[in-house]
C-alpha atoms as a PDB file:
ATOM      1  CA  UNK A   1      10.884 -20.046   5.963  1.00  0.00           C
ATOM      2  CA  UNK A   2       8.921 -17.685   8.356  1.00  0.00           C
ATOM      3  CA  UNK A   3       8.923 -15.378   4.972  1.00  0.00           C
ATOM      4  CA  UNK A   4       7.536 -17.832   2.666  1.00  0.00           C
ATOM      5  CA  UNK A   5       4.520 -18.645   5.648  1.00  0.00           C
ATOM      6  CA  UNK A   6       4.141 -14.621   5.513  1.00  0.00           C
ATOM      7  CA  UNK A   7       3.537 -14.657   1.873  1.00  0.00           C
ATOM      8  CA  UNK A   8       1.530 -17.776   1.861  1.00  0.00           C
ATOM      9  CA  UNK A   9      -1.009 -15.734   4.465  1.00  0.00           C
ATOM     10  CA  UNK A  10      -1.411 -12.134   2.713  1.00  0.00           C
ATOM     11  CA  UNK A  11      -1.622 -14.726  -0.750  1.00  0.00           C
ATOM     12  CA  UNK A  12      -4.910 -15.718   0.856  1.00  0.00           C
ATOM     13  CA  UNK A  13      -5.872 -12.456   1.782  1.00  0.00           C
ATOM     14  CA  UNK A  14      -9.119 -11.046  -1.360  1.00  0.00           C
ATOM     15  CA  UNK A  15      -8.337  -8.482  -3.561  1.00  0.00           C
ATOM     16  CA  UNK A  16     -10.470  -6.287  -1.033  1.00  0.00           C
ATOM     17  CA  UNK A  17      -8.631  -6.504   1.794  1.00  0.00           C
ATOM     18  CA  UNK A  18      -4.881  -6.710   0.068  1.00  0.00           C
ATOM     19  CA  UNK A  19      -5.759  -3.091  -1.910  1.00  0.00           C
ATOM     20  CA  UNK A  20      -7.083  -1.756   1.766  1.00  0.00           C
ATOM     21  CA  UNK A  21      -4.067  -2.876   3.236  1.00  0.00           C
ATOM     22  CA  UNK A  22      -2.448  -0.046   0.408  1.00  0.00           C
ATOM     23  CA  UNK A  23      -4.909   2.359   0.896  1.00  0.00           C
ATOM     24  CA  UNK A  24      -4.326   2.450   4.960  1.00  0.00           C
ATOM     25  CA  UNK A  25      -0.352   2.025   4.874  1.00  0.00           C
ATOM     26  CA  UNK A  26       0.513   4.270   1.780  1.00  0.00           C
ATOM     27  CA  UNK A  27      -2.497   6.876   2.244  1.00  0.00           C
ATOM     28  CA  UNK A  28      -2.881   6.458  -1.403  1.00  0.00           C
ATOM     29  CA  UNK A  29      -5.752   5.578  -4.042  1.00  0.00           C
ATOM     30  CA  UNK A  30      -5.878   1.901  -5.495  1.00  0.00           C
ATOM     31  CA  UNK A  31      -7.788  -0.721  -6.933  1.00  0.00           C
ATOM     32  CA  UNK A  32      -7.191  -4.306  -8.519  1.00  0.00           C
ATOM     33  CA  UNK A  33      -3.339  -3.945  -7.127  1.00  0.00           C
ATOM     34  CA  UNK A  34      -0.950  -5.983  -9.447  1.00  0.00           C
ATOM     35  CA  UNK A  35       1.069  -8.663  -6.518  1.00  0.00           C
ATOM     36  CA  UNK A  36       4.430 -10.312  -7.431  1.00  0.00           C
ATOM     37  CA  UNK A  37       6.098 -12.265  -3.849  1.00  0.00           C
ATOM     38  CA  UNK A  38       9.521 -12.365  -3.354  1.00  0.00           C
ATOM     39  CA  UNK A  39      11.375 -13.062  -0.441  1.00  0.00           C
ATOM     40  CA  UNK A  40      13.944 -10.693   0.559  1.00  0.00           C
ATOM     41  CA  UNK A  41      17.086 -12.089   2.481  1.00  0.00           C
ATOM     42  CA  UNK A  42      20.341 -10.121   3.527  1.00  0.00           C
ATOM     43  CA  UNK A  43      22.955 -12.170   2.214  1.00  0.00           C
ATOM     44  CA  UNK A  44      21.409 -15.881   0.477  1.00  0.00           C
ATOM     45  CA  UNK A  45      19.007 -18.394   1.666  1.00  0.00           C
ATOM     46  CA  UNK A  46      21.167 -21.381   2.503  1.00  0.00           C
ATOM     47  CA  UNK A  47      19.611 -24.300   2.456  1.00  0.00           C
ATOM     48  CA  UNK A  48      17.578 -26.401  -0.074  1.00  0.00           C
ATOM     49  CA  UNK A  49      15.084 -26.855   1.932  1.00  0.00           C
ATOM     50  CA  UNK A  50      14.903 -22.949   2.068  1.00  0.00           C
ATOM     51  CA  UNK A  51      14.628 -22.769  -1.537  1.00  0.00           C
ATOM     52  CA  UNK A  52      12.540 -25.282  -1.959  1.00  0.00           C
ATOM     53  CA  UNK A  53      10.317 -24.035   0.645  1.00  0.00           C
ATOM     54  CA  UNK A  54       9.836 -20.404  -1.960  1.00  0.00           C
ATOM     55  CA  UNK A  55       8.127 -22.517  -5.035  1.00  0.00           C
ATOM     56  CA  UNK A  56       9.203 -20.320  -7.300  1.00  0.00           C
ATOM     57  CA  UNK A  57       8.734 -16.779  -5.617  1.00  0.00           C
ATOM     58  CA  UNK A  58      11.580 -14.568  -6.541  1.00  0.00           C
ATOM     59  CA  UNK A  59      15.035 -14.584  -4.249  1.00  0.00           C
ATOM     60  CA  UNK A  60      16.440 -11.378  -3.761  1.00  0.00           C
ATOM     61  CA  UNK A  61      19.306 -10.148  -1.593  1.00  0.00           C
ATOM     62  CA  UNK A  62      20.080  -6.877  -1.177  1.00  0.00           C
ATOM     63  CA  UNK A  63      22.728  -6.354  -3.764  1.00  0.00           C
ATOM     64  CA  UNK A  64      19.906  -8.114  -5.925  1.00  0.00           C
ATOM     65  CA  UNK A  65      17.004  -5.698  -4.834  1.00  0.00           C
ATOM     66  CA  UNK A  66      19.370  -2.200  -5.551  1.00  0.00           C
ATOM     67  CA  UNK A  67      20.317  -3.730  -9.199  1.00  0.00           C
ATOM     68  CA  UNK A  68      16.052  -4.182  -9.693  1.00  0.00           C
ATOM     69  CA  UNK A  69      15.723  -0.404  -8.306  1.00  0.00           C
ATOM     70  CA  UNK A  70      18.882   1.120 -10.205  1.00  0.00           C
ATOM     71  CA  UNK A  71      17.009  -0.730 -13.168  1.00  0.00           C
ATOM     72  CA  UNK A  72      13.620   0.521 -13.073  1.00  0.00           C
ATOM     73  CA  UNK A  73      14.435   4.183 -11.631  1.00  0.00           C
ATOM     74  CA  UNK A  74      13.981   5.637 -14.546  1.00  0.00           C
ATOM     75  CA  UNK A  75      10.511   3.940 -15.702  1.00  0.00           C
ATOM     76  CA  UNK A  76       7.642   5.753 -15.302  1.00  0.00           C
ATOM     77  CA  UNK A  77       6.076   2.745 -14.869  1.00  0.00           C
ATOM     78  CA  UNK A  78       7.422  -0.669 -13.364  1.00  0.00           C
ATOM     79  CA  UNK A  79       5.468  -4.485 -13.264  1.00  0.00           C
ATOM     80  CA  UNK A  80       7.008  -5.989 -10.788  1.00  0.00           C
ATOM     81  CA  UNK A  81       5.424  -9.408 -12.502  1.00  0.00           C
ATOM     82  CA  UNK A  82       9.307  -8.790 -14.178  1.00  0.00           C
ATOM     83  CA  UNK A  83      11.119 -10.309 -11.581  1.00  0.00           C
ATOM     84  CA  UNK A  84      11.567 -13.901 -13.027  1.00  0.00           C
ATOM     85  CA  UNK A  85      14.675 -11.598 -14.884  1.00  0.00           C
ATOM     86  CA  UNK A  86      16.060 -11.029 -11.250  1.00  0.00           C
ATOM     87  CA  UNK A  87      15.527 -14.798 -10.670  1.00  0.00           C
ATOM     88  CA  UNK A  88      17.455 -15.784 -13.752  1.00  0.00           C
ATOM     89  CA  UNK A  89      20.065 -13.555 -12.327  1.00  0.00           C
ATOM     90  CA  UNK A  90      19.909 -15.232  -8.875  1.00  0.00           C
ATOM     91  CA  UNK A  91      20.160 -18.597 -10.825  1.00  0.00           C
ATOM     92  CA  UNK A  92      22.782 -17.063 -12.961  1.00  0.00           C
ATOM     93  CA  UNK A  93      24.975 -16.698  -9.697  1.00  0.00           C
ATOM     94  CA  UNK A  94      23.920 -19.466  -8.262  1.00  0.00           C
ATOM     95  CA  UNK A  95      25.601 -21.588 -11.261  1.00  0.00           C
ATOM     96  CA  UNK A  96      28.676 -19.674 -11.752  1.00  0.00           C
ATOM     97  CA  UNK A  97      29.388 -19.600  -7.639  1.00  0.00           C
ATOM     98  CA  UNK A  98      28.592 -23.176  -7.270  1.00  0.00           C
ATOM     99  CA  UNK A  99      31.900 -25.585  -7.280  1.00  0.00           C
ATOM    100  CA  UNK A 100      30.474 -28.816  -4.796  1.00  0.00           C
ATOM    101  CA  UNK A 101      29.494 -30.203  -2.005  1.00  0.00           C
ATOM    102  CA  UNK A 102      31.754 -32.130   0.302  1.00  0.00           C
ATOM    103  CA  UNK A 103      31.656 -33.477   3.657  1.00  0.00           C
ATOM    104  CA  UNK A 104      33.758 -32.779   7.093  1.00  0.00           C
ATOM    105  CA  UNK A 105      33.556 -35.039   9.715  1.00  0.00           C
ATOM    106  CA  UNK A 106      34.327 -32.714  13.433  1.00  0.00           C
ATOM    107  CA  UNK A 107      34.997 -34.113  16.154  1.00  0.00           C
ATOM    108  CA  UNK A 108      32.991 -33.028  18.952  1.00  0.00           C
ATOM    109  CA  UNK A 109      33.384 -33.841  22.579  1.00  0.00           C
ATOM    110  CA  UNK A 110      34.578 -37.312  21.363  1.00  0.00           C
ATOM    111  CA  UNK A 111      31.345 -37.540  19.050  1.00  0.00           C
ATOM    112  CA  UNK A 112      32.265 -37.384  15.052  1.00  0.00           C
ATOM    113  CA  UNK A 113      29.904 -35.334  13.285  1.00  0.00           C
ATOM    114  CA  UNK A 114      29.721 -35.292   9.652  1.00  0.00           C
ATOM    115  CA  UNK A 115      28.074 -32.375   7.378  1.00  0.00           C
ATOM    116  CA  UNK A 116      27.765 -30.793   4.185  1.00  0.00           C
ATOM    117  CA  UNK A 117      29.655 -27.863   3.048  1.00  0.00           C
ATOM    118  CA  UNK A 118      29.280 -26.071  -0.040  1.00  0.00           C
ATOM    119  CA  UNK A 119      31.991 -25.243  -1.804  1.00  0.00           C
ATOM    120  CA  UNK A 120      31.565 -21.826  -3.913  1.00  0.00           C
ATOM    121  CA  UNK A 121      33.661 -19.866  -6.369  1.00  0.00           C
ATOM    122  CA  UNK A 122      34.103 -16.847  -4.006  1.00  0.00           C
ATOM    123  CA  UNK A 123      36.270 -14.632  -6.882  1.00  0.00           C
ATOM    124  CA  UNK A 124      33.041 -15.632  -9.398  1.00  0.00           C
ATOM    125  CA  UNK A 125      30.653 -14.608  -6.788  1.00  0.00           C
ATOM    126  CA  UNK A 126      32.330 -11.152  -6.121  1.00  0.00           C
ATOM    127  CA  UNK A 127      32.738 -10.334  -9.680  1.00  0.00           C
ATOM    128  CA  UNK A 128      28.892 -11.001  -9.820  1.00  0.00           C
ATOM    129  CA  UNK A 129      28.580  -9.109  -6.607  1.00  0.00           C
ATOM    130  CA  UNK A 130      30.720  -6.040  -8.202  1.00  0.00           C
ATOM    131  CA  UNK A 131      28.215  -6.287 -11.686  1.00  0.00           C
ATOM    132  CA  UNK A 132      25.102  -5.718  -9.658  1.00  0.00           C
ATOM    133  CA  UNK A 133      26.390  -3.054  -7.692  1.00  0.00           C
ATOM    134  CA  UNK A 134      27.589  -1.218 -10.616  1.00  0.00           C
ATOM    135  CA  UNK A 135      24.373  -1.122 -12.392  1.00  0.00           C
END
């Protein structure tokens, strides 16, 4: 969530001051820089509220994020306005690796708490997993 507030700021930043930001950090020359948001996590994002939260900003994990680069490396040129395709395969995932939701009550210090788990294909996820990392 912290990401998505992060985005939502330098969104609101002008043209101006987002190319500046460039031209200080990278020490290089630009002008009318293309943006594309996505919000980079280390393993998934969890919640629905979490995904919800993104309104359609690209996911990307790690695994993700090297399959992009491997893909692009040998572009001279890249628009990273392409990453609804890394999307599709985060949704891709996301509906083979999804089996259901069911609920365990714990009891805890004599209190019975009840809460959603998400049940997930873990072989189907890994032999996504194993795709990406081979490309």
């Amino acid at each position: 969530m912290n990401a998505v507030e992060q985005l939502q700021a330098f969104e609101k930043l002008s043209t101006a001051e987002k190319d500046e930001m460039i031209r200080t950090t990278f020490k290089v020359e630009a002008e009318n820089v293309q943006w594309s948001s996505a919000v980079l996590s280390l393993s998934s994002f969890g919640t629905v509220r979490a995904w919800q939260a993104m309104q359609g900003r690209a996911a990307l994990n790690l695994q993700l994020l090297q399959g992009i680069v491997n893909d692009v490396s040998t572009e001279d040129a890249f628009d990273l306005a392409t990453l609804p395709e890394a999307m599709k395969t985060m949704s891709d995932i996301a509906r083979k690796g999804f089996k259901s939701w069911r609920e365990e009550t714990l009891d805890v210090f004599g209190t019975r708490i009840t809460i959603p788990l998400l049940e997930l294909d873990d072989p189907e996820i890994g032999r996504c997993r194993a795709a990406l990392l081979r490309r």
